[in-house]
PDB file of N, CA and C in Angstrom:
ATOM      1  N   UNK A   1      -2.657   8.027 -21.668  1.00  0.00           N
ATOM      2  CA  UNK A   1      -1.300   8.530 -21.583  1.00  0.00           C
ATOM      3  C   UNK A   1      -0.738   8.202 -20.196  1.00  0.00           C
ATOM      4  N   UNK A   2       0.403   7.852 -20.124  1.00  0.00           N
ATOM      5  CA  UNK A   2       0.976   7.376 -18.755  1.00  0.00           C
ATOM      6  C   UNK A   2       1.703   8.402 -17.973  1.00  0.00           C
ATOM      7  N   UNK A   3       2.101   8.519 -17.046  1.00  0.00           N
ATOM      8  CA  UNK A   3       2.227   9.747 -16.327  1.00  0.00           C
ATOM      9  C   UNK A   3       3.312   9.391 -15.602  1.00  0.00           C
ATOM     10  N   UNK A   4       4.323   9.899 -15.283  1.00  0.00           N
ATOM     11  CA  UNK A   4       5.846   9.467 -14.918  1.00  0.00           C
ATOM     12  C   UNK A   4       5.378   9.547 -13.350  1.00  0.00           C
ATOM     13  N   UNK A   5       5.855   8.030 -13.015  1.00  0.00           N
ATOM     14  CA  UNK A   5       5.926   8.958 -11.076  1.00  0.00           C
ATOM     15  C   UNK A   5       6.978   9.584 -10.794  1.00  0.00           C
ATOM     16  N   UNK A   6       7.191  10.481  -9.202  1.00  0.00           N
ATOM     17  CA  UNK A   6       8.199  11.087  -9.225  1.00  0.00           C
ATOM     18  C   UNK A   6       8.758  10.074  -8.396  1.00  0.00           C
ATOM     19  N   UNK A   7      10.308  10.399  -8.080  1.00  0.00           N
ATOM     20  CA  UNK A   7      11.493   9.989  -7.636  1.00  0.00           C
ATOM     21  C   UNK A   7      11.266   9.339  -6.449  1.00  0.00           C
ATOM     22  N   UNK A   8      12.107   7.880  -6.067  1.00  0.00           N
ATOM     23  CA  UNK A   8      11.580   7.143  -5.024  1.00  0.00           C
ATOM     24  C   UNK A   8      11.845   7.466  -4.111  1.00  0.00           C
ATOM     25  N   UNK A   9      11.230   7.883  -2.731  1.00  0.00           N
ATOM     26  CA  UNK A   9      11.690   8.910  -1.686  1.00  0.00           C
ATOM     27  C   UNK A   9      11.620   8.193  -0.488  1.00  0.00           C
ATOM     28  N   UNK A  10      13.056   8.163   0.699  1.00  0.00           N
ATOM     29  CA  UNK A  10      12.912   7.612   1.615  1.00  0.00           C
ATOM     30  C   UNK A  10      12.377   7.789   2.583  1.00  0.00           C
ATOM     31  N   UNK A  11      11.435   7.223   3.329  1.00  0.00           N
ATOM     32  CA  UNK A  11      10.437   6.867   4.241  1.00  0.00           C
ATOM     33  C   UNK A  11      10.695   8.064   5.097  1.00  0.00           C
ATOM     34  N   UNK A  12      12.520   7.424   5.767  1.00  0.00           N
ATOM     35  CA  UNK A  12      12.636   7.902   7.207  1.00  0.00           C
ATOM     36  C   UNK A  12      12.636   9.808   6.916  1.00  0.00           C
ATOM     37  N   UNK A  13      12.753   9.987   5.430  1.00  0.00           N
ATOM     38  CA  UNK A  13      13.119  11.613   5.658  1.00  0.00           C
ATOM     39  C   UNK A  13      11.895  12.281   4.794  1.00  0.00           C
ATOM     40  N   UNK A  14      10.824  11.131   4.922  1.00  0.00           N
ATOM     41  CA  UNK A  14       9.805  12.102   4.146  1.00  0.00           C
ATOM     42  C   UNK A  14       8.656  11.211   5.169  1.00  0.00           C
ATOM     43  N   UNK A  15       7.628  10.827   4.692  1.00  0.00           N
ATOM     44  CA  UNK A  15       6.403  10.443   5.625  1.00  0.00           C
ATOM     45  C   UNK A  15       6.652  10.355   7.036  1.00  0.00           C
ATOM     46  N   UNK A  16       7.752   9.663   7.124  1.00  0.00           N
ATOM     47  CA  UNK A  16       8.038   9.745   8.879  1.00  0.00           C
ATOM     48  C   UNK A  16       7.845  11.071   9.450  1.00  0.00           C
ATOM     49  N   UNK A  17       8.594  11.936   8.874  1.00  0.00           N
ATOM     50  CA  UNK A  17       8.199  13.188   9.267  1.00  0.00           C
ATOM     51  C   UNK A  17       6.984  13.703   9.607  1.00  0.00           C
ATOM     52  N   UNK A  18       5.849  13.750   8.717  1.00  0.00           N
ATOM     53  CA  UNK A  18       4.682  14.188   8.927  1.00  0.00           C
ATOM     54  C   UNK A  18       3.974  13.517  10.395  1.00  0.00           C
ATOM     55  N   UNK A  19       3.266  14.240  10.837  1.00  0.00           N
ATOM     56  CA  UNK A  19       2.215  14.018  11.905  1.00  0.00           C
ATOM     57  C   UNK A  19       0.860  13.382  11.123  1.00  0.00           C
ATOM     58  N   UNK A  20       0.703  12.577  11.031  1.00  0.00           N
ATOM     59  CA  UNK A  20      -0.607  12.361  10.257  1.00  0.00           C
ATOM     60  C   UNK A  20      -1.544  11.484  11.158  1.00  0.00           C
ATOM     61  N   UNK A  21      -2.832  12.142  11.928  1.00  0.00           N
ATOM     62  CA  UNK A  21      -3.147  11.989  12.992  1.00  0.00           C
ATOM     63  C   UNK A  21      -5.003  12.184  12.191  1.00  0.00           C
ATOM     64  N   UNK A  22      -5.765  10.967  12.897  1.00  0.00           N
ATOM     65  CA  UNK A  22      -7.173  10.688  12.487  1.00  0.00           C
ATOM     66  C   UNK A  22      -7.815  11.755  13.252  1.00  0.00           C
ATOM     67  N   UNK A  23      -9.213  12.598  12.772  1.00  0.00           N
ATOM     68  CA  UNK A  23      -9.625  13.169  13.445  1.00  0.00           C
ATOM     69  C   UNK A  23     -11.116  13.185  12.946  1.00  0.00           C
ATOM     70  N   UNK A  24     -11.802  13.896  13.959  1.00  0.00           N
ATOM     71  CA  UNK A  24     -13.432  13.928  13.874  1.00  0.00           C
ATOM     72  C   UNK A  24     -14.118  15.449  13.255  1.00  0.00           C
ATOM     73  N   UNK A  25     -15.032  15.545  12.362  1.00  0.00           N
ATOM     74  CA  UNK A  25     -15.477  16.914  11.823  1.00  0.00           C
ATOM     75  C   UNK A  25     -16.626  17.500  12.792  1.00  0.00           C
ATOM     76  N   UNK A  26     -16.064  18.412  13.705  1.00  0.00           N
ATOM     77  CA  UNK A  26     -17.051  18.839  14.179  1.00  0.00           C
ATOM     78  C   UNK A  26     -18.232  19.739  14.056  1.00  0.00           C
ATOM     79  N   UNK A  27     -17.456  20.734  13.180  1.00  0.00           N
ATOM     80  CA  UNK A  27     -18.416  21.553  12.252  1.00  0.00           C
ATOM     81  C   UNK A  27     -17.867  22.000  11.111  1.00  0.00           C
ATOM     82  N   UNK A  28     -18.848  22.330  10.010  1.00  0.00           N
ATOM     83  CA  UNK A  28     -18.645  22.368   8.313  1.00  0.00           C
ATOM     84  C   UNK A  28     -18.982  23.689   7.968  1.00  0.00           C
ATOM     85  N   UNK A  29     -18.674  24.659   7.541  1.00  0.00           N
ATOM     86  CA  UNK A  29     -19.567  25.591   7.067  1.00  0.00           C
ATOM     87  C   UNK A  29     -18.826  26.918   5.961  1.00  0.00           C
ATOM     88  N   UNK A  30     -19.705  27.079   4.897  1.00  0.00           N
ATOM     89  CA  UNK A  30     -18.892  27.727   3.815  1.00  0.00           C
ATOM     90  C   UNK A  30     -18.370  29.192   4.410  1.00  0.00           C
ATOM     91  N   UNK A  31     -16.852  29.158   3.621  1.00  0.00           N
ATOM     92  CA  UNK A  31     -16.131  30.340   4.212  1.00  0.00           C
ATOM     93  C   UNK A  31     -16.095  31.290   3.163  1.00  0.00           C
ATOM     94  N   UNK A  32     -17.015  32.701   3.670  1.00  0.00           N
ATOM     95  CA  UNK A  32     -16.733  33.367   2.149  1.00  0.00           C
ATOM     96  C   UNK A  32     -15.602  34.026   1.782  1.00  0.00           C
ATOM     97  N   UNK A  33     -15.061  34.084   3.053  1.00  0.00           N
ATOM     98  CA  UNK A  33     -13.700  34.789   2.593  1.00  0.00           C
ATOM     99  C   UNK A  33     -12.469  34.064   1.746  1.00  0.00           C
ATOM    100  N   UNK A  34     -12.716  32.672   1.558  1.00  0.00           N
ATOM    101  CA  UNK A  34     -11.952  31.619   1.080  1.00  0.00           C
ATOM    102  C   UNK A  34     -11.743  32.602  -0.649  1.00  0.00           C
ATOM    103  N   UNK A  35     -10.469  32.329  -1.826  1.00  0.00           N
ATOM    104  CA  UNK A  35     -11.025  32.666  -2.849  1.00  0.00           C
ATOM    105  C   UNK A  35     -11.733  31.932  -3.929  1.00  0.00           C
ATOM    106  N   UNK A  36     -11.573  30.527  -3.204  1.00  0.00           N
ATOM    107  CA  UNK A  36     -13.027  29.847  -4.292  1.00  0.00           C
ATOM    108  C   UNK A  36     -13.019  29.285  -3.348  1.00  0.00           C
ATOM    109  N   UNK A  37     -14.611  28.148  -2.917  1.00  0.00           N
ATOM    110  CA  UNK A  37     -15.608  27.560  -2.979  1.00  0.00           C
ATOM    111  C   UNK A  37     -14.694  26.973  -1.812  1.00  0.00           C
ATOM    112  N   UNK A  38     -14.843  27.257  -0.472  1.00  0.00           N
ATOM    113  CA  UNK A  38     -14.228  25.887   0.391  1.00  0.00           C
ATOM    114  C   UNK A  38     -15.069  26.261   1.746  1.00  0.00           C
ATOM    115  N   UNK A  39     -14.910  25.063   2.436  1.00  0.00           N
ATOM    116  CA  UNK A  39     -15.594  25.110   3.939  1.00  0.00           C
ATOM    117  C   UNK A  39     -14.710  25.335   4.727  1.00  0.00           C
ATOM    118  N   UNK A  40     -14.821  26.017   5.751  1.00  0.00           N
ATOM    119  CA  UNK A  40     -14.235  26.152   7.288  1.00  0.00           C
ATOM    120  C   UNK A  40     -14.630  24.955   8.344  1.00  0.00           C
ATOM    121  N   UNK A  41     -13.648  24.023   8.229  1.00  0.00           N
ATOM    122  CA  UNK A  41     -13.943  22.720   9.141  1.00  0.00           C
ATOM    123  C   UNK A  41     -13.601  22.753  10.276  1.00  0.00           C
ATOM    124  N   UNK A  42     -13.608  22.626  11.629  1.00  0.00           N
ATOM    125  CA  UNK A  42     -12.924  22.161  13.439  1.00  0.00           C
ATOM    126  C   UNK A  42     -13.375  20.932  13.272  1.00  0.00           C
ATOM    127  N   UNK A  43     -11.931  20.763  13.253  1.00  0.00           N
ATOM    128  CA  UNK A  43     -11.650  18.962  13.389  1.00  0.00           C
ATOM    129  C   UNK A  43     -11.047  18.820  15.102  1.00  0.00           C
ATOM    130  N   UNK A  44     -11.645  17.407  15.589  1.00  0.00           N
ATOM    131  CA  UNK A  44     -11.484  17.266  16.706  1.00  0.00           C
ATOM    132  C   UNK A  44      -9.938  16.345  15.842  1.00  0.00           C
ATOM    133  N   UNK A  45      -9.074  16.209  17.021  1.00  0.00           N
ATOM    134  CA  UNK A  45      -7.614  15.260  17.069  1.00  0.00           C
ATOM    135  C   UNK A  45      -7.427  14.634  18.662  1.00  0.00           C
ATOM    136  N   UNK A  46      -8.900  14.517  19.282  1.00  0.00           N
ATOM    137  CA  UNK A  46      -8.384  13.614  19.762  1.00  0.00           C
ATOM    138  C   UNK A  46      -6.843  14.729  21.145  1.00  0.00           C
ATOM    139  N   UNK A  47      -6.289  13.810  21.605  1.00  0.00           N
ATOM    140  CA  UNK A  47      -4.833  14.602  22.489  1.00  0.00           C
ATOM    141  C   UNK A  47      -4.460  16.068  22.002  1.00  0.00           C
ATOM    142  N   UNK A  48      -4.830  15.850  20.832  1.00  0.00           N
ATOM    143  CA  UNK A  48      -3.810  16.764  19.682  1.00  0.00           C
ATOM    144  C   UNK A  48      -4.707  18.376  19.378  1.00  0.00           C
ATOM    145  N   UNK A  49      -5.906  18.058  20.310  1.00  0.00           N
ATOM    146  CA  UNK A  49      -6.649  19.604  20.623  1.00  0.00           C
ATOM    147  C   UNK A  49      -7.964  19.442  18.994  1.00  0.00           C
ATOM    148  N   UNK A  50      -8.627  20.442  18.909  1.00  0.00           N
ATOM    149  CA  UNK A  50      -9.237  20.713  17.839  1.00  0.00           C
ATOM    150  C   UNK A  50      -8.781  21.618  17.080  1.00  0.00           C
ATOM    151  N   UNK A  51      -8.387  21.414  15.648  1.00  0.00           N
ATOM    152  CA  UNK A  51      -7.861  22.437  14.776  1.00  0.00           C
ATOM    153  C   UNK A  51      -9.159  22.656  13.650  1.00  0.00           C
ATOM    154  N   UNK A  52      -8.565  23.857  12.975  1.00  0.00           N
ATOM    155  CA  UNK A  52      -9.588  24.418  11.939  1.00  0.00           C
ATOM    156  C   UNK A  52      -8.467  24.436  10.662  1.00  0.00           C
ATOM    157  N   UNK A  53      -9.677  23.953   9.628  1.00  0.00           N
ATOM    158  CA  UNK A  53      -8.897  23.616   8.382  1.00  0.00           C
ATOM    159  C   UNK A  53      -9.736  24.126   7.234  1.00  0.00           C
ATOM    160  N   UNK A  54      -9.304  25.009   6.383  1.00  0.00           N
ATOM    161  CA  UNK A  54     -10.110  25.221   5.309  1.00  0.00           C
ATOM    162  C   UNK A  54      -9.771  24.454   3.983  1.00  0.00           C
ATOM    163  N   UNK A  55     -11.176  23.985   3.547  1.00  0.00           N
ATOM    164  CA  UNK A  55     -10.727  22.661   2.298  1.00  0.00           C
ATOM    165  C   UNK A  55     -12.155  22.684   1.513  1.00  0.00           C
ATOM    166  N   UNK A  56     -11.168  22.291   0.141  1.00  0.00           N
ATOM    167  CA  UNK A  56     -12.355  22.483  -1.184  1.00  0.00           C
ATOM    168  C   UNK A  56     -13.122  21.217  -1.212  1.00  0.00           C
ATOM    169  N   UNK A  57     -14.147  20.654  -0.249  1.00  0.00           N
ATOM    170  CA  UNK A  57     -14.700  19.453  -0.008  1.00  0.00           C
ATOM    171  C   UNK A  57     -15.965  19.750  -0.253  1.00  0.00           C
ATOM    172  N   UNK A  58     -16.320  21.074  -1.097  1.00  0.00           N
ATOM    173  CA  UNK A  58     -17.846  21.206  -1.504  1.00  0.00           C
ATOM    174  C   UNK A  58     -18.555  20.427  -2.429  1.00  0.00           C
ATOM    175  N   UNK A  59     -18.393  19.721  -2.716  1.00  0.00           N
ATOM    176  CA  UNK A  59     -18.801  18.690  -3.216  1.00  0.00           C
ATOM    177  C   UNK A  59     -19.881  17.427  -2.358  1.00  0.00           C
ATOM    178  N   UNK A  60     -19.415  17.972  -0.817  1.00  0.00           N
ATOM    179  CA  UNK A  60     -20.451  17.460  -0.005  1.00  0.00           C
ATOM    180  C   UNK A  60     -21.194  18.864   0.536  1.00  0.00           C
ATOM    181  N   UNK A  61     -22.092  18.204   1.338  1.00  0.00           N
ATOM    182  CA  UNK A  61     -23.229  19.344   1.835  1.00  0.00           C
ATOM    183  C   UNK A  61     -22.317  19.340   3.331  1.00  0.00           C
ATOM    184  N   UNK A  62     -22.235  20.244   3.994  1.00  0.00           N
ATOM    185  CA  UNK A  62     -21.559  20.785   5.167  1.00  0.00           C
ATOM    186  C   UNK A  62     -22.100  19.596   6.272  1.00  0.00           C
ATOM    187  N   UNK A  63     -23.324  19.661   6.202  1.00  0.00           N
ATOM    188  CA  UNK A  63     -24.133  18.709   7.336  1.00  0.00           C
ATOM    189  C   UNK A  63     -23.162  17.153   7.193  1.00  0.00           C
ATOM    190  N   UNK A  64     -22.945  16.967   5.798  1.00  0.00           N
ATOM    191  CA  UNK A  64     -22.959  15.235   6.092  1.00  0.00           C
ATOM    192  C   UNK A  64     -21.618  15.243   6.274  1.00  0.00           C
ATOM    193  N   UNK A  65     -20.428  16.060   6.517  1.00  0.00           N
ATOM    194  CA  UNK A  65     -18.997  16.425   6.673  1.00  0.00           C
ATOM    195  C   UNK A  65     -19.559  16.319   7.879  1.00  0.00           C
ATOM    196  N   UNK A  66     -20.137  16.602   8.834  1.00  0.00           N
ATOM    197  CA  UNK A  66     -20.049  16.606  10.731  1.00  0.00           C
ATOM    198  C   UNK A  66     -20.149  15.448  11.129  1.00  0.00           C
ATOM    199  N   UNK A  67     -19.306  14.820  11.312  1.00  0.00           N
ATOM    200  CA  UNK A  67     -19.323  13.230  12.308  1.00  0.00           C
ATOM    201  C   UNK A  67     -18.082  12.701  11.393  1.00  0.00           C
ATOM    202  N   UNK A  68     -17.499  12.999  10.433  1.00  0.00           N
ATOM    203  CA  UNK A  68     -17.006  12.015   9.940  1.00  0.00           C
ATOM    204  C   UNK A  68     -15.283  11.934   9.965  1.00  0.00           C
ATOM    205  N   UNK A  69     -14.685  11.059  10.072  1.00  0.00           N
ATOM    206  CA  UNK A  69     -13.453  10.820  10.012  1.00  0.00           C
ATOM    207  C   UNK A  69     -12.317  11.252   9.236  1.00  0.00           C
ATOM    208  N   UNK A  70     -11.846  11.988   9.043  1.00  0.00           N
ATOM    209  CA  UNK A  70     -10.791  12.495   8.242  1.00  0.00           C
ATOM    210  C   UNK A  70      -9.030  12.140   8.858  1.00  0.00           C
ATOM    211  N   UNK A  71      -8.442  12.417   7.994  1.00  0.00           N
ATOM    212  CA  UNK A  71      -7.084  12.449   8.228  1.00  0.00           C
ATOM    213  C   UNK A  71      -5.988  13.527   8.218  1.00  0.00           C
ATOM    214  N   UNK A  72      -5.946  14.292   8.991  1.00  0.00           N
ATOM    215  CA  UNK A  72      -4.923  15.147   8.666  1.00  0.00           C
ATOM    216  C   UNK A  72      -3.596  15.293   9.083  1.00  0.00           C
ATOM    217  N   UNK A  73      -2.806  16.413   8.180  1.00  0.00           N
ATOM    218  CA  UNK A  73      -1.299  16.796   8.649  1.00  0.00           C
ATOM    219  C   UNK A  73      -1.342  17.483   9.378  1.00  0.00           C
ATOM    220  N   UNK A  74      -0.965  16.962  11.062  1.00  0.00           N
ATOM    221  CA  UNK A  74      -0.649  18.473  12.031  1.00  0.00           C
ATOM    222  C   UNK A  74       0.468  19.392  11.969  1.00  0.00           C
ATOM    223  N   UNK A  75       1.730  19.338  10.746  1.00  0.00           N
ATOM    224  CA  UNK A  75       2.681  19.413  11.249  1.00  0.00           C
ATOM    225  C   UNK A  75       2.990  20.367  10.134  1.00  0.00           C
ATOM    226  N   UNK A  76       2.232  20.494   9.785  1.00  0.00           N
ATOM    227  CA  UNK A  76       2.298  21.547   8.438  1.00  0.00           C
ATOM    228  C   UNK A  76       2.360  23.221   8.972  1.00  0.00           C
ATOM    229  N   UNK A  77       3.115  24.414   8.842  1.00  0.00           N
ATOM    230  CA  UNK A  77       3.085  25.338   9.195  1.00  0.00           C
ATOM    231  C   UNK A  77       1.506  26.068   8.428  1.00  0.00           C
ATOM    232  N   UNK A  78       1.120  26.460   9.824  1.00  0.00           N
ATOM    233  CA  UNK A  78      -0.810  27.445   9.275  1.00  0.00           C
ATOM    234  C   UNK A  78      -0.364  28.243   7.974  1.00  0.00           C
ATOM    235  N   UNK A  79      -1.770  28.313   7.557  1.00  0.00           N
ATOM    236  CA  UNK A  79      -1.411  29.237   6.032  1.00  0.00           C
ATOM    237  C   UNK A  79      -3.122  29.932   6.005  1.00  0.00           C
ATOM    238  N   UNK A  80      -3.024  30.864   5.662  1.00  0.00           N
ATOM    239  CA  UNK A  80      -4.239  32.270   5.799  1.00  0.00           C
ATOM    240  C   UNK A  80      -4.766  31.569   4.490  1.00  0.00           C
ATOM    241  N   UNK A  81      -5.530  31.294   4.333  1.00  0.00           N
ATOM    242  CA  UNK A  81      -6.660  31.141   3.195  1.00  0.00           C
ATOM    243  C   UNK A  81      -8.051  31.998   3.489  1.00  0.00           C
ATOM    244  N   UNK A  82      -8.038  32.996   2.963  1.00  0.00           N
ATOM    245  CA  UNK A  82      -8.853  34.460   2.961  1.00  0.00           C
ATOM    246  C   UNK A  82      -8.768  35.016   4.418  1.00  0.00           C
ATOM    247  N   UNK A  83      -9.287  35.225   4.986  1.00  0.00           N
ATOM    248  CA  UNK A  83      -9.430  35.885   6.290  1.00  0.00           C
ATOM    249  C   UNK A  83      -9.041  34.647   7.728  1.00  0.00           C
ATOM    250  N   UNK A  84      -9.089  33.354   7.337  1.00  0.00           N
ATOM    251  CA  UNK A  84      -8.988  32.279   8.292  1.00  0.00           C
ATOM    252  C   UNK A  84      -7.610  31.663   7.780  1.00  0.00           C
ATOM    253  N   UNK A  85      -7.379  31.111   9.557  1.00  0.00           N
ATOM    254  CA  UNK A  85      -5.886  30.369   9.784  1.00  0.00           C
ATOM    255  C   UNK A  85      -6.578  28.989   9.204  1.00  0.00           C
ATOM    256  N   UNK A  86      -6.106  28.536   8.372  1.00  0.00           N
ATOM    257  CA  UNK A  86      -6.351  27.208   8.059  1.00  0.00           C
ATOM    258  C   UNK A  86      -4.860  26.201   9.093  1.00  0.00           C
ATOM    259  N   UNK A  87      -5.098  25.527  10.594  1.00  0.00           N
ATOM    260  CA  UNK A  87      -3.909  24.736  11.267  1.00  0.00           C
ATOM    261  C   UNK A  87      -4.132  23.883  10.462  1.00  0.00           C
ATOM    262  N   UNK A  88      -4.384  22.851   9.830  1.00  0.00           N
ATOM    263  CA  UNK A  88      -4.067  21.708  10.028  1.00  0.00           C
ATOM    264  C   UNK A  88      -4.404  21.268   8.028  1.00  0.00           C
ATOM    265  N   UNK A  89      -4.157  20.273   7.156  1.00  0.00           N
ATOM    266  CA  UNK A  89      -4.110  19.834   5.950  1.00  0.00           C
ATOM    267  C   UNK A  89      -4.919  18.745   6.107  1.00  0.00           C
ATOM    268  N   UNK A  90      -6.430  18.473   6.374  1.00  0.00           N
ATOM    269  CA  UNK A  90      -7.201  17.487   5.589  1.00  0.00           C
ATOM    270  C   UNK A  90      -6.932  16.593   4.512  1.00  0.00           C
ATOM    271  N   UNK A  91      -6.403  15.135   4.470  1.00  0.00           N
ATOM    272  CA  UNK A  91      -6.250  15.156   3.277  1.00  0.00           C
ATOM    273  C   UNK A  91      -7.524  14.272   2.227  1.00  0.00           C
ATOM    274  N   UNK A  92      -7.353  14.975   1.259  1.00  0.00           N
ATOM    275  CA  UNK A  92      -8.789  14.307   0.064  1.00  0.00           C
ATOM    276  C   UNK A  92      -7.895  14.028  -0.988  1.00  0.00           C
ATOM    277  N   UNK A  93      -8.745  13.373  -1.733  1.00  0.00           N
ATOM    278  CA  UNK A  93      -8.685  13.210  -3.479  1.00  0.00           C
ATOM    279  C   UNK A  93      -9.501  14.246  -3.941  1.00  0.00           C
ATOM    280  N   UNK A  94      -8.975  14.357  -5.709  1.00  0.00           N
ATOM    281  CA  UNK A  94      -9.834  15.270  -6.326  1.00  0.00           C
ATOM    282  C   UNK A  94     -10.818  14.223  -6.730  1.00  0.00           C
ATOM    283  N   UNK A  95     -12.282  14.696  -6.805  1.00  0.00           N
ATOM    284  CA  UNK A  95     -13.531  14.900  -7.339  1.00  0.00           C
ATOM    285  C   UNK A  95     -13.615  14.367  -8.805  1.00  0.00           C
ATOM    286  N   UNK A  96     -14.034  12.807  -9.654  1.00  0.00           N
ATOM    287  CA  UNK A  96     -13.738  13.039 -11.380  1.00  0.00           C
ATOM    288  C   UNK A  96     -14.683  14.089 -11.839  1.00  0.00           C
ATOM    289  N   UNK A  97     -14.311  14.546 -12.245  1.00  0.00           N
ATOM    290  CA  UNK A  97     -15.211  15.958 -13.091  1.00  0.00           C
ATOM    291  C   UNK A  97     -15.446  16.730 -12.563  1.00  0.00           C
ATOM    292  N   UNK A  98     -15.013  17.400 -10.961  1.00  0.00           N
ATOM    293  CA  UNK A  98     -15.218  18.509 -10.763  1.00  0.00           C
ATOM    294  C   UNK A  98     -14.225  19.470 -11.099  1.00  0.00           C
ATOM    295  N   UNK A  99     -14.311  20.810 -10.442  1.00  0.00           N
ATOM    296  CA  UNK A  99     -13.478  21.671 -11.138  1.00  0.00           C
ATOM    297  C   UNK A  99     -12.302  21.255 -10.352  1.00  0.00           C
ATOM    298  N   UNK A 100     -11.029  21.523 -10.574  1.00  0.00           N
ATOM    299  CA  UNK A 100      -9.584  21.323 -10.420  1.00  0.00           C
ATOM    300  C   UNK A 100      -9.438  22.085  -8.407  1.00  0.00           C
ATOM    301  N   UNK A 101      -9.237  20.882  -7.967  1.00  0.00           N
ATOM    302  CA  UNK A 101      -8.978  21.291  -6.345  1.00  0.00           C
ATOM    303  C   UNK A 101     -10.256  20.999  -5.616  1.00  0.00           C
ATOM    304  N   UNK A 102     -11.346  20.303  -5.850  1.00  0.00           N
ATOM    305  CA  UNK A 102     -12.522  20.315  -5.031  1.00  0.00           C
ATOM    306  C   UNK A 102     -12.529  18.560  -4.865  1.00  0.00           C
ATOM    307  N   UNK A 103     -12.808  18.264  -3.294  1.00  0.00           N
ATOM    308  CA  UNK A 103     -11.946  16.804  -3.259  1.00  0.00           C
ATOM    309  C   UNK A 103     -13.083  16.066  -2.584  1.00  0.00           C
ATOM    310  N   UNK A 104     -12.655  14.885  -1.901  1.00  0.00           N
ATOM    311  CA  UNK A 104     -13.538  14.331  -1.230  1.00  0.00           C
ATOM    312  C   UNK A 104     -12.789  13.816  -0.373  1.00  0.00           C
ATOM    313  N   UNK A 105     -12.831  14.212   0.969  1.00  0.00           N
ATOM    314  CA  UNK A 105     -12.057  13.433   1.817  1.00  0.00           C
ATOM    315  C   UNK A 105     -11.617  12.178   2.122  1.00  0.00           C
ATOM    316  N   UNK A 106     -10.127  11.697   2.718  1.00  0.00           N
ATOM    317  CA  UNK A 106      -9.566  10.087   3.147  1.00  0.00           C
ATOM    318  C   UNK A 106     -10.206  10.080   4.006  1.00  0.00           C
ATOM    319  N   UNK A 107     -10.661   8.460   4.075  1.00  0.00           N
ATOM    320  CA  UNK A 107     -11.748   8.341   5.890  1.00  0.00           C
ATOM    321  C   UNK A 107     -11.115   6.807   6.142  1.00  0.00           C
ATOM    322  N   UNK A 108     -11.054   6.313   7.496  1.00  0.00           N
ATOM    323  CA  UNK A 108     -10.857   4.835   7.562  1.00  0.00           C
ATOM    324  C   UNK A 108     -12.487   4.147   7.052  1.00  0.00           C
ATOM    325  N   UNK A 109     -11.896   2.783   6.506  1.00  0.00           N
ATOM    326  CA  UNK A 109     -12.990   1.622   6.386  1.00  0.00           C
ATOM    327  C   UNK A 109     -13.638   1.415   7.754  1.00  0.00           C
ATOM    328  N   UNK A 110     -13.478   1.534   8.521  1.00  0.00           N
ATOM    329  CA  UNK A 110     -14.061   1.177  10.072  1.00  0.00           C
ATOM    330  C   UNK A 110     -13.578   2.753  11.105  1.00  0.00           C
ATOM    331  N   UNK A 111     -14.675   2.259  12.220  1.00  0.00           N
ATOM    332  CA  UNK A 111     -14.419   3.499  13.397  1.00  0.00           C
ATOM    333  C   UNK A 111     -13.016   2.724  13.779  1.00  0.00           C
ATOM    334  N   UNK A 112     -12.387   4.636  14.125  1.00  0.00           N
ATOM    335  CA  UNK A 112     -11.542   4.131  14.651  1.00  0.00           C
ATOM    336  C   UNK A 112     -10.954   5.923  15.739  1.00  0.00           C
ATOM    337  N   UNK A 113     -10.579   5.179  16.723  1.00  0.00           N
ATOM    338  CA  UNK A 113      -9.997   6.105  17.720  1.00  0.00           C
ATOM    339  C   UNK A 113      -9.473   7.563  17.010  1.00  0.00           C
ATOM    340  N   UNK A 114     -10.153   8.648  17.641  1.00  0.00           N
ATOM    341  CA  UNK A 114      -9.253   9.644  16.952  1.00  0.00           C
ATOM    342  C   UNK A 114      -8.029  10.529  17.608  1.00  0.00           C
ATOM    343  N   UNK A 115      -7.469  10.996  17.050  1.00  0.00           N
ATOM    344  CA  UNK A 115      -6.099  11.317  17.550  1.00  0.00           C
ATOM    345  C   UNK A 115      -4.897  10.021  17.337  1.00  0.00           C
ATOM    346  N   UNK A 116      -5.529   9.208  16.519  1.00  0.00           N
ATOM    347  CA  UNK A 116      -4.594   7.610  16.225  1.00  0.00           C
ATOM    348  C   UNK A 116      -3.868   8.211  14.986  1.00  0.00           C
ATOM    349  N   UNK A 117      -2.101   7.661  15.108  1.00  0.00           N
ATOM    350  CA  UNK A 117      -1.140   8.151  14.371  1.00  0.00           C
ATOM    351  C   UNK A 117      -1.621   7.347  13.308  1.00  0.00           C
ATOM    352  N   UNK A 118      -1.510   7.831  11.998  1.00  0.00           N
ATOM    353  CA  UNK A 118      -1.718   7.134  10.709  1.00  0.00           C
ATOM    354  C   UNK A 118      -0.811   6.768   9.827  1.00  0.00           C
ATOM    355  N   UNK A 119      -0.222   5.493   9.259  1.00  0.00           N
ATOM    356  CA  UNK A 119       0.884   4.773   8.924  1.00  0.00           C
ATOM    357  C   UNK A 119       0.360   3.961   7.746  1.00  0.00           C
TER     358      UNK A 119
END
């Protein structure tokens, strides 16, 4: 079944906007206060300080999330996901066959500088 995309949206008043800035996982670890299944991540950014992000990336083991490259939105206003400020939007894909919202994180093909604007 084919799936309609949505409406073609201009650059300068939508992605431009976002902060979307590479960063490093410094530590992983399950949050129970989350209300389903997610980790409490501190992502390094590089200039842009270390933020904490809570995300349904259980699908990996916490350990192999520490070192690795992610991408996130700095520019997103914080949002309380159970007891923790989740700053910053990790972004992933969903998981085929896992349950609905459990993802696997965007990473670059190669190292690359973190705190680097992403385009």
């Amino acid at each position: 079944m084919a799936h309609e995309e949505k409406p073609t949206a201009d650059k300068a008043c939508t992605f431009d906007l976002l902060e979307l800035r590479l960063g490093r996982v410094l530590s992983a670890e399950l949050e129970p206060s989350a209300p389903k299944r997610a980790y409490r991540l501190v992502v390094d950014f590089g200039k842009f300080g270390r933020r904490t992000s809570v995300g349904r990336f259980t699908q990996h083991e916490p350990e192999d999330l520490v070192g690795k490259l992610v991408v996130g939105v700095l520019n997103f206003p914080p949002r309380s996901v159970g007891e923790v400020t989740s700053e910053v939007l990790v972004l992933g894909v969903q998981v085929p066959g896992a349950e609905s919202g459990e993802a696997t994180f965007l990473t670059p093909a190669r190292e690359a500088k973190i705190g680097s604007k992403v385009f």
